[in-house]
Protein backbone atom coordinates (compact mmCIF):
# COMPACT_ATOMS: atom_id res chain seq x y z
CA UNK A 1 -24.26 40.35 -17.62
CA UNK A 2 -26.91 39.97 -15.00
CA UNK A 3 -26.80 35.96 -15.82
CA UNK A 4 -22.96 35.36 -15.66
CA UNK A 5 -22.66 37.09 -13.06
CA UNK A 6 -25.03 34.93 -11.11
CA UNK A 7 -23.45 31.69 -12.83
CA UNK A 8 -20.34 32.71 -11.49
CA UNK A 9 -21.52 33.64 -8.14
CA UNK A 10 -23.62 29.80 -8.04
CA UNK A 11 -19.94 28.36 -9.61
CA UNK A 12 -18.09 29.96 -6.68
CA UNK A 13 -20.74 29.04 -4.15
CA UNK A 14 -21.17 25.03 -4.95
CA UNK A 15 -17.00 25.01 -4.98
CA UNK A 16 -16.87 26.81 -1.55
CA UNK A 17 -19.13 24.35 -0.15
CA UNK A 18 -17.40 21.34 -2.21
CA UNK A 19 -13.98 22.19 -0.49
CA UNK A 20 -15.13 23.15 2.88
CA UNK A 21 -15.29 19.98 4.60
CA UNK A 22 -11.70 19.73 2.94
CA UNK A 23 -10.40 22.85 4.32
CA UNK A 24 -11.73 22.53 7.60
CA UNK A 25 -9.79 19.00 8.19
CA UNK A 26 -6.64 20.20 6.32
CA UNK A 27 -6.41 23.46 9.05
CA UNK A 28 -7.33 20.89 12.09
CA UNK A 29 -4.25 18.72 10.90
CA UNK A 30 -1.88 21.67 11.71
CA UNK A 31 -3.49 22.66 14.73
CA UNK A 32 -2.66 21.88 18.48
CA UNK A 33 -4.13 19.53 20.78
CA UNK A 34 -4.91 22.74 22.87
CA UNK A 35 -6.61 24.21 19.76
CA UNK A 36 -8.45 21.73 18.45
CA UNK A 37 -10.37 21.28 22.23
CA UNK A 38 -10.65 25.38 22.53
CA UNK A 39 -14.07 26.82 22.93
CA UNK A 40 -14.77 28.68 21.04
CA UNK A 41 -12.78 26.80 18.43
CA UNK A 42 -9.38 28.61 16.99
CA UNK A 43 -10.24 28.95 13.10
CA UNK A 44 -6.37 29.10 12.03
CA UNK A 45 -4.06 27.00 12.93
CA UNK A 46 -0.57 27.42 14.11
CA UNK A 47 1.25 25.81 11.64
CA UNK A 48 2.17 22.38 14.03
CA UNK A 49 3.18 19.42 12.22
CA UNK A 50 2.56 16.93 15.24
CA UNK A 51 -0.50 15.22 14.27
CA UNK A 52 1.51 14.25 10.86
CA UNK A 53 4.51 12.96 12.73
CA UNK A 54 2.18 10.78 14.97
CA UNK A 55 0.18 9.59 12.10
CA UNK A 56 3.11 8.81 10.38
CA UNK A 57 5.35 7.30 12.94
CA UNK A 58 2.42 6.40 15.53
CA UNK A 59 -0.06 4.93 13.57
CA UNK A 60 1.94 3.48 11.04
CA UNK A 61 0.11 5.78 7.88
CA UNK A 62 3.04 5.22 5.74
CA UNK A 63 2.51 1.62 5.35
CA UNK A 64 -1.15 1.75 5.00
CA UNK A 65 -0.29 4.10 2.01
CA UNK A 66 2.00 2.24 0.47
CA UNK A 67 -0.18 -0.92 0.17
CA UNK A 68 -3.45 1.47 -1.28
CA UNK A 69 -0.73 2.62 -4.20
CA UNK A 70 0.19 -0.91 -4.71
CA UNK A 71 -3.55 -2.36 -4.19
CA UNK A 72 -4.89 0.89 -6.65
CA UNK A 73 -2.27 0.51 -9.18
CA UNK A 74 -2.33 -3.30 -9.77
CA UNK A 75 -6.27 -2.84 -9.98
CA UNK A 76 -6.07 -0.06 -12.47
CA UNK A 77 -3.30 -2.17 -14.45
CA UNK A 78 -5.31 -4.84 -14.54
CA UNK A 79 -8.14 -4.12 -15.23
CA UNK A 80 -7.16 -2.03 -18.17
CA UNK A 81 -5.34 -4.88 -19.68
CA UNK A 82 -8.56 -6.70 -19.26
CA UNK A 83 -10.95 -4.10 -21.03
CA UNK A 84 -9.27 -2.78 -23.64
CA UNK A 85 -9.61 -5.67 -25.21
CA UNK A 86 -13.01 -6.59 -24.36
CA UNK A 87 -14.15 -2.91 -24.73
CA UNK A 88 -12.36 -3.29 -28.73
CA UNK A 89 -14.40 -5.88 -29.66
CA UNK A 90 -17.13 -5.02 -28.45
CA UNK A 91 -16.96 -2.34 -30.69
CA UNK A 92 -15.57 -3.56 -33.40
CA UNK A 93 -17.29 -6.71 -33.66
CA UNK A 94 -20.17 -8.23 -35.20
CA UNK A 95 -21.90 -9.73 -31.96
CA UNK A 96 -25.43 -11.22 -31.53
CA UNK A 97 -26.83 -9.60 -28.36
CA UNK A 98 -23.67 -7.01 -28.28
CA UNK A 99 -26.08 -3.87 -26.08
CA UNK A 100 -27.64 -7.06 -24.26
CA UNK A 101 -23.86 -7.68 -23.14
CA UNK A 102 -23.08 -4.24 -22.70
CA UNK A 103 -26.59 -3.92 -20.56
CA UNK A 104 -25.88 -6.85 -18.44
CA UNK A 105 -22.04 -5.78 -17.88
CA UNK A 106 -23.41 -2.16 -16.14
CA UNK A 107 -26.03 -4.12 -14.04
CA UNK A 108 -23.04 -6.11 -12.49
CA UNK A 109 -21.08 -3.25 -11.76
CA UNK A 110 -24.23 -2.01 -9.56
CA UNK A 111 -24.32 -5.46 -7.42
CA UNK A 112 -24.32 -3.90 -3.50
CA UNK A 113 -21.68 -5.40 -2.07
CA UNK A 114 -22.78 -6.80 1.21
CA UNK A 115 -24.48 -9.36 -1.31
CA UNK A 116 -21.14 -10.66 -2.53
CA UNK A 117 -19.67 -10.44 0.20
CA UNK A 118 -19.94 -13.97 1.55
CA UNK A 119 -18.92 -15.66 -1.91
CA UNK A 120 -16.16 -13.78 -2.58
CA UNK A 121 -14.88 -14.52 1.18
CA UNK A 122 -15.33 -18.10 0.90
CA UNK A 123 -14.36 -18.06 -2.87
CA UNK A 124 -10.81 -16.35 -2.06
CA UNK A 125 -10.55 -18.59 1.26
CA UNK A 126 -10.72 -21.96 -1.11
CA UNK A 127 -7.15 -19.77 -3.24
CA UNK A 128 -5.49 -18.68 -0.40
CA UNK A 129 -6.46 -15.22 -0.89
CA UNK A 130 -7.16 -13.88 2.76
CA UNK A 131 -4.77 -11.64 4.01
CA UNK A 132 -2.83 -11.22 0.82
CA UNK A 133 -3.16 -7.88 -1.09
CA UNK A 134 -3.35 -9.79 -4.34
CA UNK A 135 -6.92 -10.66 -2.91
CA UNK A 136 -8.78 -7.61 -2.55
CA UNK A 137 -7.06 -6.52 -6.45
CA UNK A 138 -9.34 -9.55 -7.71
CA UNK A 139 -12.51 -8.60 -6.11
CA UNK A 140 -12.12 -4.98 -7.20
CA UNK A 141 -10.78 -6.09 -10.95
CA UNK A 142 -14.11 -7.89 -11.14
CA UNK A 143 -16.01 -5.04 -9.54
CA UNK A 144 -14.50 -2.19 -11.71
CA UNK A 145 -14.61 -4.32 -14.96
CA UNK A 146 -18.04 -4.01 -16.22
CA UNK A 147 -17.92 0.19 -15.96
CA UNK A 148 -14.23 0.21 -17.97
CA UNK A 149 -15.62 -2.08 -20.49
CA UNK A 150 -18.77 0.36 -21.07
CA UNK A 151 -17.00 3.55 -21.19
CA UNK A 152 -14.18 2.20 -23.36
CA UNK A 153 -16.44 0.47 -25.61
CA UNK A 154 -18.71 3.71 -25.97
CA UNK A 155 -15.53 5.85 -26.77
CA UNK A 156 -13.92 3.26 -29.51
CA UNK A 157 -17.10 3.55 -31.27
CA UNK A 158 -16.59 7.33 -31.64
CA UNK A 159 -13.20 6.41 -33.57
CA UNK A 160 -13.60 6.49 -37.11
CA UNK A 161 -13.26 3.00 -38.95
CA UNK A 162 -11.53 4.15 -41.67
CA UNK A 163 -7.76 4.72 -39.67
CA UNK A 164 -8.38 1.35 -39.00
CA UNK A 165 -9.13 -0.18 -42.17
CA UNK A 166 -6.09 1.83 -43.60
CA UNK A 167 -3.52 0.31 -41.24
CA UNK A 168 -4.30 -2.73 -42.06
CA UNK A 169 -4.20 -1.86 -45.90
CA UNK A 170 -0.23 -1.33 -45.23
CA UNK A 171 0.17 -4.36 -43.18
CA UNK A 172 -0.92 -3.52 -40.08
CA UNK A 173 -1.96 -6.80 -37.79
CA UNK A 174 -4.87 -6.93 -35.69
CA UNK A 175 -3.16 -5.83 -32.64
CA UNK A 176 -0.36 -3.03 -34.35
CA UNK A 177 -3.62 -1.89 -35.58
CA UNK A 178 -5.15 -1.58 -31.78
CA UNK A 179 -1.77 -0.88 -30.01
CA UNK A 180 -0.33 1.64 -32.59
CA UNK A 181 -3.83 3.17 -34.26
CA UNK A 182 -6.75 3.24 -31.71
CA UNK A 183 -5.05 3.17 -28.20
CA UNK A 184 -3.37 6.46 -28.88
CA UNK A 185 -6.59 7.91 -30.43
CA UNK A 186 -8.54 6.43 -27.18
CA UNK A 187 -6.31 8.27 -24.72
CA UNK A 188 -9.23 10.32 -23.17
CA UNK A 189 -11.09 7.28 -22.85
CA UNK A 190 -8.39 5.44 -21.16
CA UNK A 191 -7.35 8.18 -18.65
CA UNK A 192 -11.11 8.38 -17.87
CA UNK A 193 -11.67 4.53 -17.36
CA UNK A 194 -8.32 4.28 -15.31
CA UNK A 195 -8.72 7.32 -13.15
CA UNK A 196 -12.27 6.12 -11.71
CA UNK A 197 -10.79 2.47 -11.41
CA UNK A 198 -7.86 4.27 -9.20
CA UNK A 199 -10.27 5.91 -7.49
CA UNK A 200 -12.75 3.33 -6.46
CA UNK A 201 -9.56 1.03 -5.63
CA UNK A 202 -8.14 3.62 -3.11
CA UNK A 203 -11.23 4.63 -1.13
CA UNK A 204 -13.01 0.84 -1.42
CA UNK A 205 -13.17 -0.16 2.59
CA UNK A 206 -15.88 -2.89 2.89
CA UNK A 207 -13.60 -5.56 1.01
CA UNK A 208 -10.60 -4.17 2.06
CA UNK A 209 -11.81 -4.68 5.92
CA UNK A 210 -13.56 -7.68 5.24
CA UNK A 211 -10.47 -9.83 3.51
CA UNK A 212 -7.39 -7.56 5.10
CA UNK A 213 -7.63 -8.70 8.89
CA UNK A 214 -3.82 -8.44 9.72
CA UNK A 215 -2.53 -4.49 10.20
CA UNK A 216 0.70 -5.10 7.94
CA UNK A 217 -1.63 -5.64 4.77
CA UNK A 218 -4.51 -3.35 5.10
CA UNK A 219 -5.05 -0.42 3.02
CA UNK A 220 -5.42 3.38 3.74
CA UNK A 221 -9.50 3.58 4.52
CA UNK A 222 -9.17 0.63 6.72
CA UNK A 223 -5.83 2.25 8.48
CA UNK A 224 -7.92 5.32 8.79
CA UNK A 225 -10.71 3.50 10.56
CA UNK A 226 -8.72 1.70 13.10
CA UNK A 227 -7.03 5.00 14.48
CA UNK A 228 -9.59 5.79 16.97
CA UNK A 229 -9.01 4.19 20.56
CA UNK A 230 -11.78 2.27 22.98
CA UNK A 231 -11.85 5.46 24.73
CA UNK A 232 -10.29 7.92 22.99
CA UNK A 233 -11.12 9.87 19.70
CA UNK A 234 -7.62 11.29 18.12
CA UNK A 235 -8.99 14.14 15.88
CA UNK A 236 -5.56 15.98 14.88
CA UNK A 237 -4.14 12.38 13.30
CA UNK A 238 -7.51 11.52 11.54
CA UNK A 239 -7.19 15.06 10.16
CA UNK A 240 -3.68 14.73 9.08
CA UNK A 241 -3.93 11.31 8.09
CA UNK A 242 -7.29 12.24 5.72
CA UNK A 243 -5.27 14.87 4.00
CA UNK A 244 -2.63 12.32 3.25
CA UNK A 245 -4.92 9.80 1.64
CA UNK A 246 -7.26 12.99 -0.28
CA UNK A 247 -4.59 14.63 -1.85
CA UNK A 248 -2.83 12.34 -4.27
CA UNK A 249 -6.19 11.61 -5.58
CA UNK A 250 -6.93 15.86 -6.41
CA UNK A 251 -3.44 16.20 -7.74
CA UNK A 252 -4.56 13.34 -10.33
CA UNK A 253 -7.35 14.33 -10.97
CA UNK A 254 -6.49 18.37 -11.43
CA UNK A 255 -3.31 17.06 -13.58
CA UNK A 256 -5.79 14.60 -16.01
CA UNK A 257 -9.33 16.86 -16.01
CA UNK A 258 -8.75 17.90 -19.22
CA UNK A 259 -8.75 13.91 -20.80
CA UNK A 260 -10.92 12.75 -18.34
CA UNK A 261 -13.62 15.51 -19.36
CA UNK A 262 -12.53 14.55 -23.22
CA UNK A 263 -13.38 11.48 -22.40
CA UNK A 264 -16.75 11.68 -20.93
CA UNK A 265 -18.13 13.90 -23.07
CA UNK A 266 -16.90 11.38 -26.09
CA UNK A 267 -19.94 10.41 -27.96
CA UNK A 268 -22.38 13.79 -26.63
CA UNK A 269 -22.02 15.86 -29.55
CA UNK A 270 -22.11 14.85 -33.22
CA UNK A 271 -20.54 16.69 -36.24
């Protein structure tokens, strides 16, 4: 009794501090301008929506949205199309060097990015990439790869062989077998491998900065970033506009936990 009661009291104590930072910006967001400056500072708010009309309408936030969901989604899409069926067979697959491949895939993923950074500029200058959306989706694609290749791979290795080779016993092709058989078996592993690719897509800000130059184009992070005047420091908006941009990504995430656990924890246990 003695030790679940002090597992529950360390749960409730690590999730307090998780979601304080949140709750403290999601109250300032519905605060005044009066209360945010009052010293001592007023803990609860009084309910004012100003800060998200002036983020919205001000500062433009509904745009910068708009082009993270379409920046985040083609890079998930993408990306998914291109490691499923890498991740297959790489599984599947008799390959010389195949954990040399898979070794060499996570070691790319872990590249810091200020060492790209000058390639990939010049690289999507040469395509006409600069200022286009579709050219931060290929940096991050290539970026986000490597990890959605491992964790895919490790979880179609957990699916027994045998579905397989019975499909194909009643005529199932090579890819009825992978598009009616294993993708619905590798649904945890999917939802996993998509929802960090969403996630890295809609908070990236180095690339998104460093190839998005024109205010019409740039992404949510960036947007953020740019709110705060030569002289002046708008707190309520940043507030407001932070909730906007943390939220979608804890509804996901609350909505999937139960495949994205599923999936990594695929592999742990055997039996």
């Amino acid at each position: 009794m003695n030790r679940r009661l002090l597992l529950a009291l360390g749960i409730i104590a690590t999730v307090g501090l998780s979601l304080l930072p949140f709750l403290w910006f999601v109250l300032t967001s519905f605060k005044s301008q009066d209360e945010i400056e009052a010293a001592p500072p007023a803990w609860w708010p009084s309910g004012s929506l100003g800060f998200y009309r002036s983020a919205l309408f001000d500062h433009h936030l509904f745009d910068y949205v708009l082009n993270s969901v379409v920046v985040a989604g083609s890079t998930t899409l993408l990306a998914l199309l291109l490691a499923i069926p890498a991740a297959y067979a790489l599984a599947r697959l008799t390959i010389p060097g195949k954990q040399g491949i898979l070794a060499v895939l996570l070691c790319v993923s872990m590249f810091p990015q200020m060492a790209i950074a000058g390639p990939v500029w010049r690289l999507l200058d040469a395509i006409g990439g600069l200022n286009h959306r579709w050219g931060v989706v290929l940096p991050y694609v290539a970026l986000t790869l490597p990890l959605a290749i491992w964790i895919l791979a490790s979880f179609f290795k957990e699916l027994p062989p045998e579905l397989e080779d019975a499909a194909r016993v009643d005529g199932c092709g090579p890819w009825g077998t992978l598009l009616r058989i294993t993708l619905p078996l590798a649904t945890p592993g999917i939802f996993t491998a998509s929802i960090l690719i969403l996630i890295y897509a809609w908070n990236e800000f180095f690339f998104a900065l460093l190839i998005l130059t024109q205010p019409e184009q740039q992404t949510l992070p960036v947007g953020i970033a740019l709110f705060q005047g030569e002289f002046t420091m708008p707190w309520g908006e940043l507030a407001a506009a932070s909730v906007v941009a943390t939220l979608p990504l804890i509804v996901v995430v609350l909505l999937c936990q139960r495949w994205i656990v599923s999936g990594l924890s695929a592999g742990a246990v055997k039996g």
